[in-house]
PDB file of N, CA and C in Angstrom:
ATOM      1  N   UNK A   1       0.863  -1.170   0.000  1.00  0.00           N
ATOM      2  CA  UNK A   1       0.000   0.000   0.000  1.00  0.00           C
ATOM      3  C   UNK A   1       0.915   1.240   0.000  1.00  0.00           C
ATOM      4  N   UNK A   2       0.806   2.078  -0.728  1.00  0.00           N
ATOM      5  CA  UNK A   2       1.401   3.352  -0.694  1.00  0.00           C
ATOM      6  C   UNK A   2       0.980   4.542   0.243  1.00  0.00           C
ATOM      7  N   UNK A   3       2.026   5.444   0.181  1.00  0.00           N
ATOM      8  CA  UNK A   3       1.556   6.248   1.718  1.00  0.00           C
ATOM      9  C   UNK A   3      -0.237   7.060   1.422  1.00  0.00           C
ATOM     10  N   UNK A   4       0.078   7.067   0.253  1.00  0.00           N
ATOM     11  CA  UNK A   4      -1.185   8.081  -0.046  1.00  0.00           C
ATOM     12  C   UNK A   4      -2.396   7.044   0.301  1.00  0.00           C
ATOM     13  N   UNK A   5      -2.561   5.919  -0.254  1.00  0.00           N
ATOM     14  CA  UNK A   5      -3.330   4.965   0.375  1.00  0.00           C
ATOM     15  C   UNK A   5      -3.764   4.547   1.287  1.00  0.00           C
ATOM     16  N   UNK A   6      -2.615   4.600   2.747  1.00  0.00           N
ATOM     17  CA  UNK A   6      -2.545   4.796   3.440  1.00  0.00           C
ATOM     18  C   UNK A   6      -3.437   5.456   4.339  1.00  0.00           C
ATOM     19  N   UNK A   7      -3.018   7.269   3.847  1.00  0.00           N
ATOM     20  CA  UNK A   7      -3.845   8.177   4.176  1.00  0.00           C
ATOM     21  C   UNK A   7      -5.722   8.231   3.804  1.00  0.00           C
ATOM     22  N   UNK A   8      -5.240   7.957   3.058  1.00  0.00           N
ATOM     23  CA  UNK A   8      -7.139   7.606   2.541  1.00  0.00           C
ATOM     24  C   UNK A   8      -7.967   6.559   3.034  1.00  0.00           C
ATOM     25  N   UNK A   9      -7.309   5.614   3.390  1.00  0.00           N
ATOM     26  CA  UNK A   9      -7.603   4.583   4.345  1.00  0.00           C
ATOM     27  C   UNK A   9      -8.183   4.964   5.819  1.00  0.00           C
ATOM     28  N   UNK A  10      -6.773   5.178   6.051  1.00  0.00           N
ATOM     29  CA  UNK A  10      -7.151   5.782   7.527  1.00  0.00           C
ATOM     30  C   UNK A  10      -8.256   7.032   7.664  1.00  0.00           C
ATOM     31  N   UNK A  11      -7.950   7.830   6.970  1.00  0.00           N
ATOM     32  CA  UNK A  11      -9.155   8.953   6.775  1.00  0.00           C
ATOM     33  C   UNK A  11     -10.561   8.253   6.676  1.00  0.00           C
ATOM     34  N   UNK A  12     -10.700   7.284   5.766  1.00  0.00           N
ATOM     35  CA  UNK A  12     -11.736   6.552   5.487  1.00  0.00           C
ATOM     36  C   UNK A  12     -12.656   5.597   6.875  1.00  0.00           C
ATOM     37  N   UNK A  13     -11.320   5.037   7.827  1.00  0.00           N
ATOM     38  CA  UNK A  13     -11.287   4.357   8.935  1.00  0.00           C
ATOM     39  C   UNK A  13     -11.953   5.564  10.112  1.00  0.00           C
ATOM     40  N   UNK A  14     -11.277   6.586  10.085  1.00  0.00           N
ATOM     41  CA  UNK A  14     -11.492   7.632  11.168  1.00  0.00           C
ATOM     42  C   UNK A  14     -13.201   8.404  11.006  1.00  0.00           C
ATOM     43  N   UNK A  15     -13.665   8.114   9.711  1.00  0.00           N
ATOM     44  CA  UNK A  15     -14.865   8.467   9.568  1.00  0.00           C
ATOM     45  C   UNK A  15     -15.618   7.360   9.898  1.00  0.00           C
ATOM     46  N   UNK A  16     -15.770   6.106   9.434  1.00  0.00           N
ATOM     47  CA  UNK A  16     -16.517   5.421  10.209  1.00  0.00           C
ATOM     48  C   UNK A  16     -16.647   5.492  11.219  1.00  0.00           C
ATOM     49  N   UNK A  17     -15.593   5.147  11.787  1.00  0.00           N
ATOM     50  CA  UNK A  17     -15.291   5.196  13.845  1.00  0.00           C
ATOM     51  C   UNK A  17     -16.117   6.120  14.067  1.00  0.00           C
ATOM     52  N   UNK A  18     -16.143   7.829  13.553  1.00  0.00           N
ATOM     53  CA  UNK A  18     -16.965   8.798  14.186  1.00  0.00           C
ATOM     54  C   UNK A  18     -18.233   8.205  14.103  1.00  0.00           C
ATOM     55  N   UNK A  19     -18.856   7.893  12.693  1.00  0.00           N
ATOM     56  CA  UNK A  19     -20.283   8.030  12.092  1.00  0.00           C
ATOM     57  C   UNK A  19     -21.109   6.619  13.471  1.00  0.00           C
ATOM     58  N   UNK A  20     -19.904   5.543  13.879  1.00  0.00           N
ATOM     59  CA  UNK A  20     -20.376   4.567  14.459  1.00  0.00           C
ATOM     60  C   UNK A  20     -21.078   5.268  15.851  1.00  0.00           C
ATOM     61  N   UNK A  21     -19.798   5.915  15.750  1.00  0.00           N
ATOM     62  CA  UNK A  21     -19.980   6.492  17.322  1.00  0.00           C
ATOM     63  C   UNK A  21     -21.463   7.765  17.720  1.00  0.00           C
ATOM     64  N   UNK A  22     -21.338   8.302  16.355  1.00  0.00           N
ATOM     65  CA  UNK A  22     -22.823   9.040  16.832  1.00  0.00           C
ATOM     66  C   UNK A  22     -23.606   8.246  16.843  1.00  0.00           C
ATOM     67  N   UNK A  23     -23.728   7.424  15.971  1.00  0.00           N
ATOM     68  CA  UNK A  23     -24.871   6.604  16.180  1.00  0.00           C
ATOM     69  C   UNK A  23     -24.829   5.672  17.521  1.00  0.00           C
ATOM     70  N   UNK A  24     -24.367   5.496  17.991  1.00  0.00           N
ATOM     71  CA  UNK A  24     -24.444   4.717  19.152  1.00  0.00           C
ATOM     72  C   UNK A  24     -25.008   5.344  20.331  1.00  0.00           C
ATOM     73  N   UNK A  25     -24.331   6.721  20.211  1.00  0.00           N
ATOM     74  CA  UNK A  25     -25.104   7.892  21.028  1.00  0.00           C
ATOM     75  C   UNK A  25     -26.565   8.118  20.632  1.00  0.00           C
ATOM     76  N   UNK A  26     -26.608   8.185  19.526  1.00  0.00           N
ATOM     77  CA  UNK A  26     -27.944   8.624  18.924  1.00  0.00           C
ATOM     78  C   UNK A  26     -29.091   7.470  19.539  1.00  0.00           C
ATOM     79  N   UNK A  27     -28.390   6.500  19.470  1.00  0.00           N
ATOM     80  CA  UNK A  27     -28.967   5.112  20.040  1.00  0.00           C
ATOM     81  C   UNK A  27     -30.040   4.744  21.411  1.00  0.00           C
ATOM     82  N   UNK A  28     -28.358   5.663  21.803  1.00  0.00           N
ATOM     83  CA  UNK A  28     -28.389   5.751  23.517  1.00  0.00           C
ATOM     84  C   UNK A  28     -29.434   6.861  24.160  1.00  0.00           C
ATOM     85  N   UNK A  29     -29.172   7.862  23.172  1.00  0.00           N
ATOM     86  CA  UNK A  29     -30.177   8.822  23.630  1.00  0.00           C
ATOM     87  C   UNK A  29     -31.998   8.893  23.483  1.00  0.00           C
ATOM     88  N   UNK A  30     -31.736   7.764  22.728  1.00  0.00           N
ATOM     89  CA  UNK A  30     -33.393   7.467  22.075  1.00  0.00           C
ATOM     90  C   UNK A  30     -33.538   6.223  23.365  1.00  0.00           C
ATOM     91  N   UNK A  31     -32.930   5.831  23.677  1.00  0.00           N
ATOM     92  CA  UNK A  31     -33.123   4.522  24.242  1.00  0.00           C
ATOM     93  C   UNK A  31     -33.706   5.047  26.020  1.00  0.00           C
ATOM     94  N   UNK A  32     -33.176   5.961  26.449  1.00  0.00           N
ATOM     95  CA  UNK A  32     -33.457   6.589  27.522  1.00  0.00           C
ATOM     96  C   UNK A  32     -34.487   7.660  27.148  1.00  0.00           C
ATOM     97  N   UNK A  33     -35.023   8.546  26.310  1.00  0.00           N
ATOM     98  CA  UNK A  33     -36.267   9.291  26.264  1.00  0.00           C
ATOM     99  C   UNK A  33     -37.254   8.116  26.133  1.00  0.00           C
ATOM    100  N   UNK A  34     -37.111   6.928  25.333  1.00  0.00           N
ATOM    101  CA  UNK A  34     -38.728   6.150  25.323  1.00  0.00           C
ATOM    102  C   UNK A  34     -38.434   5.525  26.706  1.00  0.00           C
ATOM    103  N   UNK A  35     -37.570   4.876  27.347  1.00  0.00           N
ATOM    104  CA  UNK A  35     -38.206   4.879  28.720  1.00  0.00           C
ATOM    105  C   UNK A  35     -38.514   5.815  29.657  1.00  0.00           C
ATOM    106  N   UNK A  36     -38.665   6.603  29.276  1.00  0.00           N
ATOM    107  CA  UNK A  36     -38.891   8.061  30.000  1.00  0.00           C
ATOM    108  C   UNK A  36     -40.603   8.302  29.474  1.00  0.00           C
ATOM    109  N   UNK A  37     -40.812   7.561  28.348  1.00  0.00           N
ATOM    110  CA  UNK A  37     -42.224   8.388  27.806  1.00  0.00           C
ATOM    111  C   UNK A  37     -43.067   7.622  28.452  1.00  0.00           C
ATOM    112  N   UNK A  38     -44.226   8.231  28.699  1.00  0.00           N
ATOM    113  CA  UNK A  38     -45.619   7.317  29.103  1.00  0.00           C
ATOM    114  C   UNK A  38     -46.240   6.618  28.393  1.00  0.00           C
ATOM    115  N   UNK A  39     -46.505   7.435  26.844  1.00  0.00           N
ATOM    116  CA  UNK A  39     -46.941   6.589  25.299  1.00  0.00           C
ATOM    117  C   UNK A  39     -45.629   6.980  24.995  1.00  0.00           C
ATOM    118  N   UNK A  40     -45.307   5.958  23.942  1.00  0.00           N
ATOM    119  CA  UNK A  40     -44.940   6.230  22.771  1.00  0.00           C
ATOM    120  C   UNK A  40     -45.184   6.684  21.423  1.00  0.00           C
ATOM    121  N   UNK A  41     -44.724   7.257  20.552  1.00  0.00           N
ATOM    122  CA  UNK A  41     -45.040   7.880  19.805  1.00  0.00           C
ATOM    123  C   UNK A  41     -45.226   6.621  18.677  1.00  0.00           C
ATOM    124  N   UNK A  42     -45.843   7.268  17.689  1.00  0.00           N
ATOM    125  CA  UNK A  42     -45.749   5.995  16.794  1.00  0.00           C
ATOM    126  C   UNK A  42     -44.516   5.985  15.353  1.00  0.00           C
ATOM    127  N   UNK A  43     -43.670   4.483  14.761  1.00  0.00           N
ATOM    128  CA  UNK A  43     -42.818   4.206  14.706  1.00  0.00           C
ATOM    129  C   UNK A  43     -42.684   5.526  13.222  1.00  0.00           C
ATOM    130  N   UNK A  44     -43.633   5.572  12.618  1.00  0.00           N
ATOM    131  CA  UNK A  44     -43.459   5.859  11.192  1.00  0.00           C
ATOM    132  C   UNK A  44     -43.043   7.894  11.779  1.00  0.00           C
ATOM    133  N   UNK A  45     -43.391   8.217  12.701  1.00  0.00           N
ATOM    134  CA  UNK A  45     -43.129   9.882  13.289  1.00  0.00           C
ATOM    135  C   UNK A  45     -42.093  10.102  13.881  1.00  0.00           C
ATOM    136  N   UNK A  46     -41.256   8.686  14.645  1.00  0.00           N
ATOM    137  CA  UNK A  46     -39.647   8.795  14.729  1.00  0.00           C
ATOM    138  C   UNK A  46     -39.176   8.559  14.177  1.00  0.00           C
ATOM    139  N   UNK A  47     -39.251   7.534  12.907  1.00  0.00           N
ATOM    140  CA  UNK A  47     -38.077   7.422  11.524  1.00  0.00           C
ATOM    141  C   UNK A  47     -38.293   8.130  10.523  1.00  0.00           C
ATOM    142  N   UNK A  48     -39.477   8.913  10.533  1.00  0.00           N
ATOM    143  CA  UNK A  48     -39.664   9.269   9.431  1.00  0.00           C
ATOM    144  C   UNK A  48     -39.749   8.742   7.952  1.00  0.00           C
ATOM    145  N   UNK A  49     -39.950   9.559   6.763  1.00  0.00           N
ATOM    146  CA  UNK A  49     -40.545   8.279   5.665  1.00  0.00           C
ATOM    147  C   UNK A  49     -39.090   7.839   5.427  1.00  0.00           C
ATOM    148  N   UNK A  50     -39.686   6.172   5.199  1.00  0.00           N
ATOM    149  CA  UNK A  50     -38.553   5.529   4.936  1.00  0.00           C
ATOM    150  C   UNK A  50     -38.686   4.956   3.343  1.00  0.00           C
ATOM    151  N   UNK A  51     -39.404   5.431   2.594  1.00  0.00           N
ATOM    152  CA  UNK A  51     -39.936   5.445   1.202  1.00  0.00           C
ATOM    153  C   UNK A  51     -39.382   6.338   0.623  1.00  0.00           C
ATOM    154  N   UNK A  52     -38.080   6.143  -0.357  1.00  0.00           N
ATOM    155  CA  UNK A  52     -37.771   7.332  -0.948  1.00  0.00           C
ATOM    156  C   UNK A  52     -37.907   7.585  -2.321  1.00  0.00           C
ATOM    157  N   UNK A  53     -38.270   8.363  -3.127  1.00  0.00           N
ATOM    158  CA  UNK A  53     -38.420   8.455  -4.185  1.00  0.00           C
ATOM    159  C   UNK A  53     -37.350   8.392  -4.842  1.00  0.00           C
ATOM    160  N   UNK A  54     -37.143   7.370  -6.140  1.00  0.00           N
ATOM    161  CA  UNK A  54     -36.098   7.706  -7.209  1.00  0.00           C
ATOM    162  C   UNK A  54     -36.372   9.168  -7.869  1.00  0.00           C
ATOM    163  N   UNK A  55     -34.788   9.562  -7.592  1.00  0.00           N
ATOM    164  CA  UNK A  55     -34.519  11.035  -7.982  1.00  0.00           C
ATOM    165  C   UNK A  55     -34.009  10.851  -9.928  1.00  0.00           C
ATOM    166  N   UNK A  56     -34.260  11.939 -10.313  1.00  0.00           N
ATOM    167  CA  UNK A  56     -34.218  12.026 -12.062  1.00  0.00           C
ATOM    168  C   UNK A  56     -32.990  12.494 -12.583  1.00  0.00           C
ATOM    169  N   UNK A  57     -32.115  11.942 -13.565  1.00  0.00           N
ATOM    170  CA  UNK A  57     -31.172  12.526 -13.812  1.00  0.00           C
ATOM    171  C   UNK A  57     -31.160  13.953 -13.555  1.00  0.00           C
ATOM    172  N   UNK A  58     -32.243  14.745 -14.313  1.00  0.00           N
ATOM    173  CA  UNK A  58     -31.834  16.355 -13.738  1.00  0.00           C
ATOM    174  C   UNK A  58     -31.944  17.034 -12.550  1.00  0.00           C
ATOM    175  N   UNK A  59     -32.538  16.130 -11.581  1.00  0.00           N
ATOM    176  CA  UNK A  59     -32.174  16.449 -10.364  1.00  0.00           C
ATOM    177  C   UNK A  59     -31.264  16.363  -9.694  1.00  0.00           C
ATOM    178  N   UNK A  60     -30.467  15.295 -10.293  1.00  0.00           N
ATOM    179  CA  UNK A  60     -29.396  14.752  -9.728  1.00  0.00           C
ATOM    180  C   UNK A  60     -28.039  15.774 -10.408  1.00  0.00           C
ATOM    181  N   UNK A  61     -27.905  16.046 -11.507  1.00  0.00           N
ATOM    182  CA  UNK A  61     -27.246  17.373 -12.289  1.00  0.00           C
ATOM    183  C   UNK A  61     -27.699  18.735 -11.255  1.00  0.00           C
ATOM    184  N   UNK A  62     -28.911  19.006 -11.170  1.00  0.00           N
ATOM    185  CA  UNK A  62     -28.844  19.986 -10.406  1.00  0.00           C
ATOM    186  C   UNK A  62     -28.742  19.930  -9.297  1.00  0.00           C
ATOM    187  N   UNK A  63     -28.554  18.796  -8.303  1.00  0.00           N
ATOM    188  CA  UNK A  63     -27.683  19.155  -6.663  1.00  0.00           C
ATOM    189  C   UNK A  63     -26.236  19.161  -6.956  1.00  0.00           C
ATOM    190  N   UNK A  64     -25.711  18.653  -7.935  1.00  0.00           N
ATOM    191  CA  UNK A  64     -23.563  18.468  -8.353  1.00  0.00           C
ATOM    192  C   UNK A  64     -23.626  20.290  -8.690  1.00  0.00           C
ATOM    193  N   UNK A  65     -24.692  20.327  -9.249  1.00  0.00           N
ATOM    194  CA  UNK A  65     -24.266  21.820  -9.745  1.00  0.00           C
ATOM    195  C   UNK A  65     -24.065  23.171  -8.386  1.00  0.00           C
ATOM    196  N   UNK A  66     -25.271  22.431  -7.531  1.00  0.00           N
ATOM    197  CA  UNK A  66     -25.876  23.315  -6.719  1.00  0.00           C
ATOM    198  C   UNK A  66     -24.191  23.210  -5.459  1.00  0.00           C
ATOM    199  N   UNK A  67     -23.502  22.183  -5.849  1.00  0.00           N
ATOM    200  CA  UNK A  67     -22.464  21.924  -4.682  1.00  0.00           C
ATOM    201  C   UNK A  67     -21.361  22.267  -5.493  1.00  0.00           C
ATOM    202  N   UNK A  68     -21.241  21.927  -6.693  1.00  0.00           N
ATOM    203  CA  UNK A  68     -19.995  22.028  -7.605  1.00  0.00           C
ATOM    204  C   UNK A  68     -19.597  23.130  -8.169  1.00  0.00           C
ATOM    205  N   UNK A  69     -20.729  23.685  -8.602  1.00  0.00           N
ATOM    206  CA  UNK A  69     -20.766  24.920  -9.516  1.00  0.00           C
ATOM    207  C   UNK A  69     -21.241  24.009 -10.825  1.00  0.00           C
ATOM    208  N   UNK A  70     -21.149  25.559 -11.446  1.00  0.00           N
ATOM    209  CA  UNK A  70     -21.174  24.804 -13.222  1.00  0.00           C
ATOM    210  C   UNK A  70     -19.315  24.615 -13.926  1.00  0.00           C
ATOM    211  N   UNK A  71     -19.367  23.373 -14.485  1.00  0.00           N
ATOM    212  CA  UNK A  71     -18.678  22.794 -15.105  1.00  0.00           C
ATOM    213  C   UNK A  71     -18.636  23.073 -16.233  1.00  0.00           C
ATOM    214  N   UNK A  72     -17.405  23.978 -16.557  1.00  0.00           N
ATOM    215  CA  UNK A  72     -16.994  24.006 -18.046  1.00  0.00           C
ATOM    216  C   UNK A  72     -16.511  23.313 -18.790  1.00  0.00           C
ATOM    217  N   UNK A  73     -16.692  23.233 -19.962  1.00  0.00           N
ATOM    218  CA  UNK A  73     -15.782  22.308 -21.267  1.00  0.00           C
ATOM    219  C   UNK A  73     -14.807  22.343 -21.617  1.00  0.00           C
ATOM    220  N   UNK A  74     -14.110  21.846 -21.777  1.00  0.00           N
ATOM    221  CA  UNK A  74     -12.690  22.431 -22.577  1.00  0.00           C
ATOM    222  C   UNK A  74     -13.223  22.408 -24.289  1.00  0.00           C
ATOM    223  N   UNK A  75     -14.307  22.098 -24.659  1.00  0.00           N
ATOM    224  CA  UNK A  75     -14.122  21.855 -25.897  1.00  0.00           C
ATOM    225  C   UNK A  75     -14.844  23.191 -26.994  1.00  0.00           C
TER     226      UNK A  75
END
């Protein structure tokens, strides 16, 4: 593996570790408000929709744009 590989690796490694770790919190913190609640709420109003719509090529062009800018040609 080369150093640059390396680096991208580990960068790659150090983001999981975080993303695990909120979520575990995120976990933790849900896990102690519903024993805290009297009702619970119902499942589909804490996950929210889990149905997502396929997005359209030009939607998908216009969020790269909306983050990227516009992309010129060389040609």
């Amino acid at each position: 593996m080369t150093p640059w590989q390396s680096l991208i690796a580990s960068k790659a490694m150090g983001k999981r570790l975080g993303d695990e770790a909120r979520q575990g919190m995120a976990h933790a913190w849900h896990t102690a408000a519903f024993t805290r609640a009297k009702k619970l709420p119902h499942l589909s109003r804490v996950i929210g929709d889990t149905e997502r719509k396929p997005k359209s090529a030009d939607d998908i062009v216009k969020a790269l744009q909306m983050k990227f800018g516009e992309v010129k040609s060389d040609g």
